[in-house]
C-alpha atoms as a PDB file:
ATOM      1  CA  UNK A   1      11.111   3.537  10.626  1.00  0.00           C
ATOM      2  CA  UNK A   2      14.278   2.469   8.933  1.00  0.00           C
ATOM      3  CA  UNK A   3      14.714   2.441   5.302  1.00  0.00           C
ATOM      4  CA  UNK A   4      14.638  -1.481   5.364  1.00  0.00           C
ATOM      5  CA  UNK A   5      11.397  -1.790   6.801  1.00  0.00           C
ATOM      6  CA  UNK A   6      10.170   1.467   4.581  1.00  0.00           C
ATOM      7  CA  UNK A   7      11.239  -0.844   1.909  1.00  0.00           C
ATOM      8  CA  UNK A   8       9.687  -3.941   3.112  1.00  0.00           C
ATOM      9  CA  UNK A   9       6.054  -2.102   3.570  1.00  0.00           C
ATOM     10  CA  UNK A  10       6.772  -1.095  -0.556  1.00  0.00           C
ATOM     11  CA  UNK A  11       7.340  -4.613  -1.385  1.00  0.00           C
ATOM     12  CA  UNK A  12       3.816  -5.547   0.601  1.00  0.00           C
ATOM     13  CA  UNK A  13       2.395  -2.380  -1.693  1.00  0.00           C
ATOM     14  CA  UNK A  14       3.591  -4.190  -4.622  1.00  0.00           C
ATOM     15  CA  UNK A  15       2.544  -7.941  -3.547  1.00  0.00           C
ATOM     16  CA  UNK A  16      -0.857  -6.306  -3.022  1.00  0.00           C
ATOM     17  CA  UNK A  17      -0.393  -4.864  -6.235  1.00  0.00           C
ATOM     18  CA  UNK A  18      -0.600  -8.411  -8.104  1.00  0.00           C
ATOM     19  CA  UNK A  19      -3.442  -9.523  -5.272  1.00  0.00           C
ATOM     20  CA  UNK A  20      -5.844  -6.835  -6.910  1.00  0.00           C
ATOM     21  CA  UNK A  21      -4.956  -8.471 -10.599  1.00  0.00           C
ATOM     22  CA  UNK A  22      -5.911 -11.869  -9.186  1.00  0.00           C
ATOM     23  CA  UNK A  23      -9.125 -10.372  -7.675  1.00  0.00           C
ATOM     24  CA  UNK A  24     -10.829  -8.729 -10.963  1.00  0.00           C
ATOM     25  CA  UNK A  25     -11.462 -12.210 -12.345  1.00  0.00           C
ATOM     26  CA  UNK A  26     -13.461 -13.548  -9.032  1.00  0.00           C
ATOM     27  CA  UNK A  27     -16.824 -14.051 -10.150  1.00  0.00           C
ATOM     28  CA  UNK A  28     -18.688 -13.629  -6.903  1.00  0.00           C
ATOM     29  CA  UNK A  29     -19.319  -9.817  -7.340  1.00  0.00           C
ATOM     30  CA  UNK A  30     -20.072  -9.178  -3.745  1.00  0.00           C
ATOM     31  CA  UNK A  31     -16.669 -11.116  -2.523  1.00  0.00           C
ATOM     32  CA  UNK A  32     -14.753  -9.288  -5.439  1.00  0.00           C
ATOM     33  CA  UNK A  33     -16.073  -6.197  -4.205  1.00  0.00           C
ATOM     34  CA  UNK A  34     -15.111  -7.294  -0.425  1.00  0.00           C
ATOM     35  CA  UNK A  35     -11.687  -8.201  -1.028  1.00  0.00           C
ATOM     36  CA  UNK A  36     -11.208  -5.134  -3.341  1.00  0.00           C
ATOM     37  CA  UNK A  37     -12.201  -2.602  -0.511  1.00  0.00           C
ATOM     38  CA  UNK A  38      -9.811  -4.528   1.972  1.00  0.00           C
ATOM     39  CA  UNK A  39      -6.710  -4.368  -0.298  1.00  0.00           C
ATOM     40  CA  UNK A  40      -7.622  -0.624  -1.006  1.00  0.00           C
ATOM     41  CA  UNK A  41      -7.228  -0.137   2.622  1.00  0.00           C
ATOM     42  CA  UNK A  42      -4.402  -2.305   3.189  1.00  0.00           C
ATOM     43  CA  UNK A  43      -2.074   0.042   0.362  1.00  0.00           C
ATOM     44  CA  UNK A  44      -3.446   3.406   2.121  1.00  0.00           C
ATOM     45  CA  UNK A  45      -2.902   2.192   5.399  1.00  0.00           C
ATOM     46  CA  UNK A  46       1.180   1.796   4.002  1.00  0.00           C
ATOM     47  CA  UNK A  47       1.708   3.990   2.185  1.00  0.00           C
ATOM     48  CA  UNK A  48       0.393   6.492   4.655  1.00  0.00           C
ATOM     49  CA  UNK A  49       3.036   4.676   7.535  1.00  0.00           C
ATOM     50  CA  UNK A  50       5.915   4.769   5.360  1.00  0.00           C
ATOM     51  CA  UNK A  51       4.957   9.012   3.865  1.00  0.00           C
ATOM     52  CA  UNK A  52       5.092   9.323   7.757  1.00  0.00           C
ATOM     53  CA  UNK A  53       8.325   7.944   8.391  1.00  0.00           C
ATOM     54  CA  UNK A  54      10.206   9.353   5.805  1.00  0.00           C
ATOM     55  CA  UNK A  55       8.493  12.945   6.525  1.00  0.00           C
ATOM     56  CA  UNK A  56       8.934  12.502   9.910  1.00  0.00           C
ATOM     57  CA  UNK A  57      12.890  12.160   9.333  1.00  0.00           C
ATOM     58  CA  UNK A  58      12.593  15.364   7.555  1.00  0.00           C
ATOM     59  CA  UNK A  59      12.933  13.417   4.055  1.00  0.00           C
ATOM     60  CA  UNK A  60      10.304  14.341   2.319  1.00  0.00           C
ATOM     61  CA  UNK A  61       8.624  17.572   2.355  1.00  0.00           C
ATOM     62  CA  UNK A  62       7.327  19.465  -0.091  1.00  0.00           C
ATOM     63  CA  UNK A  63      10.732  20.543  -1.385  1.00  0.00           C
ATOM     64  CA  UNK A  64      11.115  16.769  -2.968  1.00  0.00           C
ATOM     65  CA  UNK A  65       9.176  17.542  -5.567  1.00  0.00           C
END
């Protein structure tokens, strides 16, 4: 994955990010809860693709920390 699109699926992280904000004040419990669970997903799901891609390049190991 190239560091542009590494940095585009950060930017969705962060846009998800303010989602989650907008989503505590819902006052249907059950769709708060719904939507909540999806957007949890949504930022693993990412995160996990772009921890691949940059370990996968041999970027980020354990030695980065």
């Amino acid at each position: 994955m190239p560091m542009k699109a590494q940095m585009d699926q950060l930017q969705r992280v962060a846009s998800l990010c303010v989602a989650l904000e907008r989503v505590t004040g819902c006052p249907d419990l059950a769709g708060r809860d719904a939507v909540l669970k999806l957007i949890g997903e949504e930022v693993s799901t990412t995160i996990q693709g772009v921890i691949y891609s940059v370990e996968s390049k041999g970027g980020g190991g354990p030695e980065m920390a």
